[in-house]
Protein backbone atom coordinates (compact mmCIF):
# COMPACT_ATOMS: atom_id res chain seq x y z
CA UNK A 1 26.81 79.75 184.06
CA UNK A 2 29.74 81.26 185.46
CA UNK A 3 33.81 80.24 185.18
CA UNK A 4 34.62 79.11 188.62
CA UNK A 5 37.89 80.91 188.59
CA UNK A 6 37.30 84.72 189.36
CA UNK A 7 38.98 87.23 187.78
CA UNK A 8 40.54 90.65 189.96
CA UNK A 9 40.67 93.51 187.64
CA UNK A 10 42.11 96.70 188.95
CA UNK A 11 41.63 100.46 187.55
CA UNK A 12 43.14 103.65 189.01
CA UNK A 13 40.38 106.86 189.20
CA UNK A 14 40.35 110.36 189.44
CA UNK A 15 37.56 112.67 188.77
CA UNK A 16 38.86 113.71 185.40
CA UNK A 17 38.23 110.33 183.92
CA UNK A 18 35.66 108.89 185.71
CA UNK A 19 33.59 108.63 182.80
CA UNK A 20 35.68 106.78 181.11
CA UNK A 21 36.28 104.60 183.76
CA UNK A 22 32.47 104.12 183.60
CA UNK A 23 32.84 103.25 179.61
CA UNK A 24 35.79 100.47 180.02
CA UNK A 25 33.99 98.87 183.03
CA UNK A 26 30.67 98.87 181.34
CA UNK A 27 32.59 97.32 178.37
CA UNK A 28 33.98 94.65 180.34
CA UNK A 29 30.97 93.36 182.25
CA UNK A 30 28.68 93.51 179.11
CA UNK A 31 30.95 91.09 177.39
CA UNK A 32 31.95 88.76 180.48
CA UNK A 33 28.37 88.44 181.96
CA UNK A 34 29.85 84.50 182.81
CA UNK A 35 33.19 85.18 184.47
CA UNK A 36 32.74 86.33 187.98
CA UNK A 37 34.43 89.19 188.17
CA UNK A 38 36.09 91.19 191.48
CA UNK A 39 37.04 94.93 190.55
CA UNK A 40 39.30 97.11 193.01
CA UNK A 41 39.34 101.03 192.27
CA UNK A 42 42.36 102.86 193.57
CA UNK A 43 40.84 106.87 193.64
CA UNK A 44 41.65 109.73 195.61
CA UNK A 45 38.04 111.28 195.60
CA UNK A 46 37.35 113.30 197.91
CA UNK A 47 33.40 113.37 197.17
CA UNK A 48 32.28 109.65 196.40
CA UNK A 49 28.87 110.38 194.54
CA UNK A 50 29.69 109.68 191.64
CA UNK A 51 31.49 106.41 192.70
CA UNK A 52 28.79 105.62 194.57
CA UNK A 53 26.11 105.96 191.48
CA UNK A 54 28.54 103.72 189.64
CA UNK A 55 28.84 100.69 192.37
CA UNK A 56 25.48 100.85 192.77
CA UNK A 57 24.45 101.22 188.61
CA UNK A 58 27.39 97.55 188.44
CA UNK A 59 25.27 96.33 191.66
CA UNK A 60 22.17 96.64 189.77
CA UNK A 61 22.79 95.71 186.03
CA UNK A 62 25.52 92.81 186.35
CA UNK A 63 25.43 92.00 189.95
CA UNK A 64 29.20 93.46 190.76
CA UNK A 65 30.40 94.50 193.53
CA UNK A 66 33.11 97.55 193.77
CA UNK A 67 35.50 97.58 196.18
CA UNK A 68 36.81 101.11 197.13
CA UNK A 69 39.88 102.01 197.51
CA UNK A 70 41.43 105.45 198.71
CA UNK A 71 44.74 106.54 198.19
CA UNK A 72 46.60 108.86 200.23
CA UNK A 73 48.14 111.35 197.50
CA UNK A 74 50.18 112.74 199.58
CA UNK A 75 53.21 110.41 199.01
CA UNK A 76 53.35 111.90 195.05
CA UNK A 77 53.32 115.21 195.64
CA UNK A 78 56.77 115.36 194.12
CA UNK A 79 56.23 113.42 191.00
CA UNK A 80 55.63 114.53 187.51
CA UNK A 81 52.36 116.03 186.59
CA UNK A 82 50.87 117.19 183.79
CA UNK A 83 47.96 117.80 181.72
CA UNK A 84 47.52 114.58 180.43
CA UNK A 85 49.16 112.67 183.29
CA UNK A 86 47.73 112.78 186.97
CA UNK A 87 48.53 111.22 190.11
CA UNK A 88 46.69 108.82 189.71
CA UNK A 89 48.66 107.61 187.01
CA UNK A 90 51.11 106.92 189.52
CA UNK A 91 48.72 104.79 191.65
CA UNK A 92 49.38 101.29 190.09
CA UNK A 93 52.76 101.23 191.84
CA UNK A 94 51.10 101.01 195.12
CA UNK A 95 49.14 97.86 194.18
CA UNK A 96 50.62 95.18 196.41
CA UNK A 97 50.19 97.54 199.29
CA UNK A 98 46.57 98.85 198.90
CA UNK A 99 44.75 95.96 197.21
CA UNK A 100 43.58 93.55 200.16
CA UNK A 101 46.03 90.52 200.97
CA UNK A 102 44.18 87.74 199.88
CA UNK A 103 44.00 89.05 195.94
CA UNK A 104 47.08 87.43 195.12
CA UNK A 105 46.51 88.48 191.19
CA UNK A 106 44.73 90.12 188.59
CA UNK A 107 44.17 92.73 185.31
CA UNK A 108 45.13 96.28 185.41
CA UNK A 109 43.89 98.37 182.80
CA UNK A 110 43.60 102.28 181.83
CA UNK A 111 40.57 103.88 181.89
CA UNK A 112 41.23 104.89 178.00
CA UNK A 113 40.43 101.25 176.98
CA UNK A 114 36.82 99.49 175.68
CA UNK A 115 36.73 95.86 176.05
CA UNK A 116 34.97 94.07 173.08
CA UNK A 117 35.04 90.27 174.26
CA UNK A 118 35.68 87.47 176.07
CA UNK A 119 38.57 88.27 179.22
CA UNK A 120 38.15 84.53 180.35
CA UNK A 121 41.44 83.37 178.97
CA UNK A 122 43.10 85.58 181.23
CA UNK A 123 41.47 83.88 183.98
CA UNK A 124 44.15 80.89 183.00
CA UNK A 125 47.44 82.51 182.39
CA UNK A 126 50.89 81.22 184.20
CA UNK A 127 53.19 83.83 185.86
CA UNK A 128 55.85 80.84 184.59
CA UNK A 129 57.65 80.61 181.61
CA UNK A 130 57.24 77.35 179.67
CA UNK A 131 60.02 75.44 181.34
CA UNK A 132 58.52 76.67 184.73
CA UNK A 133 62.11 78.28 185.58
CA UNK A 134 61.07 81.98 185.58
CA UNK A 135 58.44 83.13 187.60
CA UNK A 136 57.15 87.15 185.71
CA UNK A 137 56.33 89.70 187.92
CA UNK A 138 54.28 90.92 185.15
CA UNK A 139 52.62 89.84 181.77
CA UNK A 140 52.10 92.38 179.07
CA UNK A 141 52.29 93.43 175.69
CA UNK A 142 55.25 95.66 173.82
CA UNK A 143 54.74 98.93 173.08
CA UNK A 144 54.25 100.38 169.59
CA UNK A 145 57.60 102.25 170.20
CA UNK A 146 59.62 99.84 172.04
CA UNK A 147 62.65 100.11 169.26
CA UNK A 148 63.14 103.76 170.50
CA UNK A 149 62.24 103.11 174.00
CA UNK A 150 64.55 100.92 174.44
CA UNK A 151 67.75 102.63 173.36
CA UNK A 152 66.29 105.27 175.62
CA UNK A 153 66.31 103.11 178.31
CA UNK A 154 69.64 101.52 177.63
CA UNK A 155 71.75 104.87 177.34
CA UNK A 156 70.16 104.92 181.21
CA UNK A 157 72.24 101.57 181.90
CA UNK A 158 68.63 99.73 182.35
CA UNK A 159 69.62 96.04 180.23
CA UNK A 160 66.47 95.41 179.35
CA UNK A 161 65.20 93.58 176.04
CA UNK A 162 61.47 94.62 175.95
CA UNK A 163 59.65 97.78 176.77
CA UNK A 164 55.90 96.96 177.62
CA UNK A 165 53.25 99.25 177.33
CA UNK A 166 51.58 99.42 181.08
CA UNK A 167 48.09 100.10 179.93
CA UNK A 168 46.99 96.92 180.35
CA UNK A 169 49.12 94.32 182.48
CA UNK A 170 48.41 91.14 184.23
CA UNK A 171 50.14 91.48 187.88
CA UNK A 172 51.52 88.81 189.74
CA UNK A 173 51.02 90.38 193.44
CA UNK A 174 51.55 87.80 195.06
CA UNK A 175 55.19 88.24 194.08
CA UNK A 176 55.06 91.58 194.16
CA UNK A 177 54.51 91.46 198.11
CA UNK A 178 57.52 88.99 198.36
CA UNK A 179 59.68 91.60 196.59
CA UNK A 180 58.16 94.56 198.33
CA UNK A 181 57.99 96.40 195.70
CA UNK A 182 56.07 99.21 196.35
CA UNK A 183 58.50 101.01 198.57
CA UNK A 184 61.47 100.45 195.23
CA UNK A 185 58.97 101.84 192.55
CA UNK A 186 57.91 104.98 194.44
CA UNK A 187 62.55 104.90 195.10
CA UNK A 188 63.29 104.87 190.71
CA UNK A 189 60.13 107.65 190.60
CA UNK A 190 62.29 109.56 192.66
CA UNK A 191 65.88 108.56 191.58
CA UNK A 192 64.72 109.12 187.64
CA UNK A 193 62.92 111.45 187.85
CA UNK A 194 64.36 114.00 185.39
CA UNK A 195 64.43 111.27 182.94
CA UNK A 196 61.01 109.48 182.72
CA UNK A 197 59.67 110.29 179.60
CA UNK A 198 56.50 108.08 180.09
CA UNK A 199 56.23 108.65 183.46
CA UNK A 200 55.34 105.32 185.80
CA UNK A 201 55.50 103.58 182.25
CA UNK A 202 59.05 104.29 182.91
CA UNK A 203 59.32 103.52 186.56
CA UNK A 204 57.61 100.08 185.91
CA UNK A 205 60.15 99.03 182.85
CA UNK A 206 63.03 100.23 184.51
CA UNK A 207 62.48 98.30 187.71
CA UNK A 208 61.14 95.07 186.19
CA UNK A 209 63.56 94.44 183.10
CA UNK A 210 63.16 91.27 181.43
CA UNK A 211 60.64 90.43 184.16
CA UNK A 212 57.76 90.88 182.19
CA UNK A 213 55.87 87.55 180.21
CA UNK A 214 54.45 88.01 176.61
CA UNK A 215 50.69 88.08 176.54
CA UNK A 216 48.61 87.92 172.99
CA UNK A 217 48.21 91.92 171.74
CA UNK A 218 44.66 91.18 171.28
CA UNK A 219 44.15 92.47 174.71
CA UNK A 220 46.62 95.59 174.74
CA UNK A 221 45.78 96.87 171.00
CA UNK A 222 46.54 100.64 169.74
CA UNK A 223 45.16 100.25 166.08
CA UNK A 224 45.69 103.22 163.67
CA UNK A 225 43.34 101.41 161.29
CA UNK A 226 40.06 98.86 160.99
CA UNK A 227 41.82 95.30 161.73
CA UNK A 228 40.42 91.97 159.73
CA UNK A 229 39.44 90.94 163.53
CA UNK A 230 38.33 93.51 166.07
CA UNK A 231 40.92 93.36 169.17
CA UNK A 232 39.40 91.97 172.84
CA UNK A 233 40.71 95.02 174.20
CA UNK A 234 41.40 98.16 172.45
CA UNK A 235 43.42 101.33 173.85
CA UNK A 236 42.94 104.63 172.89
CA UNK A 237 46.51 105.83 173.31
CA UNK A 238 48.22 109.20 173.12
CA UNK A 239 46.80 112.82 174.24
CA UNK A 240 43.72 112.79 171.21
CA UNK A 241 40.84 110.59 172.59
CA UNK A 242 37.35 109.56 171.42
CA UNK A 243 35.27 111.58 173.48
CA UNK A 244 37.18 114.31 171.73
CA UNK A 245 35.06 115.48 168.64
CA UNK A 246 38.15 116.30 166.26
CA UNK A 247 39.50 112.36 167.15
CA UNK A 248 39.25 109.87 164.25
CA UNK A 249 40.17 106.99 165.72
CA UNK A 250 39.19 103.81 163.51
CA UNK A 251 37.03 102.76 166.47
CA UNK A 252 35.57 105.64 168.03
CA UNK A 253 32.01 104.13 167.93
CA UNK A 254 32.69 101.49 170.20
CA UNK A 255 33.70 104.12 173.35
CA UNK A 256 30.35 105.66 172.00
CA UNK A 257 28.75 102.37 172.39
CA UNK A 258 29.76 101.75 175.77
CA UNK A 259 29.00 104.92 176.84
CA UNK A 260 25.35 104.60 175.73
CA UNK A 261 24.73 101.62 177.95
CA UNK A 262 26.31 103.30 181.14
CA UNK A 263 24.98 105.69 183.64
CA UNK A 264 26.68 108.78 181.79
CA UNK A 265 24.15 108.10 178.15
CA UNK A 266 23.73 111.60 178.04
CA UNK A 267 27.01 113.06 177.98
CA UNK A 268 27.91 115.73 175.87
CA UNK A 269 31.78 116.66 176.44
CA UNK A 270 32.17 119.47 173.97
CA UNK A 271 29.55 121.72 172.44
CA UNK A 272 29.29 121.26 168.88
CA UNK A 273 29.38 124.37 166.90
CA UNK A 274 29.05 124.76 162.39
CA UNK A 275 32.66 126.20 162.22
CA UNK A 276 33.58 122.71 164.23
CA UNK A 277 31.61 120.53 161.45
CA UNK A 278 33.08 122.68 158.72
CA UNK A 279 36.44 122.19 159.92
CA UNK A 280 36.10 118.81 160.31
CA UNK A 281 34.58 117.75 157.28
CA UNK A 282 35.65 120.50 155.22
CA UNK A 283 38.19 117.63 152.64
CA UNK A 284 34.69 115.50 152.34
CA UNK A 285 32.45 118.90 151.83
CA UNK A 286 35.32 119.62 149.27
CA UNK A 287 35.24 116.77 147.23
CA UNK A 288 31.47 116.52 147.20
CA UNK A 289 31.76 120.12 145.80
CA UNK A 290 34.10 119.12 143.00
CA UNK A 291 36.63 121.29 144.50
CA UNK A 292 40.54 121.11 144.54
């Protein structure tokens, strides 16, 4: 049995990560098999194969459909790049523009993210505060550095009073459209340019300050350890990832996991050499040795 409300979620592709894309979707639709689920992917692929092997792998295994959605790249040519942040990075600020008219709402999230439960209490959030006298633009979740982001952002004359990590954020286009926003995000890209240290993390804080509602960190998580109770959504932040063989992330195993239930099972991303295991283990092979 299915919830009868659906739930949009929206991801941003390019053909560096669209494996991992692959892992966080798999995640999500092995552990919400009774929401009914609508997923938008913004990409700028030239060659759809491997796209097409996905919608069709989602089709076949959970009955989802993907709806496709190119973006003309064109319009960031200018922007900051760099190894570890693309264009389409930059993609989410084009949201109320490219994502069809009648999805008035829904869940972004990174491609660096596994889902480990239930999503269906997103599927009831308010864009209103309690009294009902603020509508958000946004709901999300602080960022593990939002003391020093902050004054950062302050010294820029940007008042704001949280910095939210935009990994993961529930989007309230329908407002977004009334705003029309799109045009005024791609604007502070430009205008700050010399000063975004996190890039459209920036641009999105900057424009929306104190416009963005407090959801439960259970669904944005960036654990540096085991927690008593495993987060619905963990995020594998910063430039060392779990596909990476030197990563120890406390829960590496559960990209693994997803990964070995998606079309890319068999993927090897780097080749694993002695002198890697040695250097990696060498403190364990040391102690086992009795050595100092």
């Amino acid at each position: 049995m299915t919830s009868k409300k659906p739930l949009n979620i929206f991801f941003a592709v390019d053909k560096l990560y669209l494996i991992h894309f692959t892992v966080a979707l798999t995640s999500i639709l092995e552990n919400n098999r009774d929401l009914d689920i609508n997923v938008y992917v913004l990409h700028d692929l030239d060659d759809t194969t491997g796209l097409d092997e996905i919608v069709s792998f989602c089709k076949k295994n959970y009955n989802t459909t993907l709806h496709l959605l190119t973006v003309d790249i064109s319009i960031f040519d200018n922007f900051q790049i760099t190894l570890y942040i693309s264009k389409a990075s930059y993609f989410r600020l084009l949201f109320a523009d490219i994502i069809p008219a009648h999805v008035d709402s829904g869940l972004y999230i990174d491609c660096d993210t596994v889902v480990t439960g239930s999503l269906k209490e997103l599927t009831e959030l308010s864009f209103f505060d309690t009294g009902k006298t603020i509508e958000y633009s946004i709901l999300g979740v602080s960022d593990k550095n939002e003391a020093e982001e902050l004054i950062r952002l302050n010294n820029l004359g940007i008042p704001s009073k949280m910095y939210f990590n935009a990994g993961v954020l529930f989007i309230n286009l329908e407002k977004w459209r009334e705003d029309a926003v799109s045009g005024k995000l791609i604007q502070i890209a430009k205008e700050y340019k010399e000063h975004l240290d996190w890039w459209d993390q920036d641009v999105l804080n900057i424009f929306f300050p104190n416009q963005c509602g407090k959801i439960n960190t259970t669904y944005n998580n960036f654990p540096d350890k085991k927690l008593p109770e495993t987060p619905v959504v963990i995020h594998f932040t910063g430039s060392s990832k779990p596909w990476h063989y030197f990563n120890e992330h406390p829960y590496k195993a559960m990209y693994w996991k997803y990964l070995k239930l998606s079309p890319f099972k068999d993927q090897q991303f780097e080749k694993i050499t002695l002198n890697k295991v040695i250097i990696k283990y060498k403190g364990r092979i040391k102690k086992l040795l009795g050595m100092k």
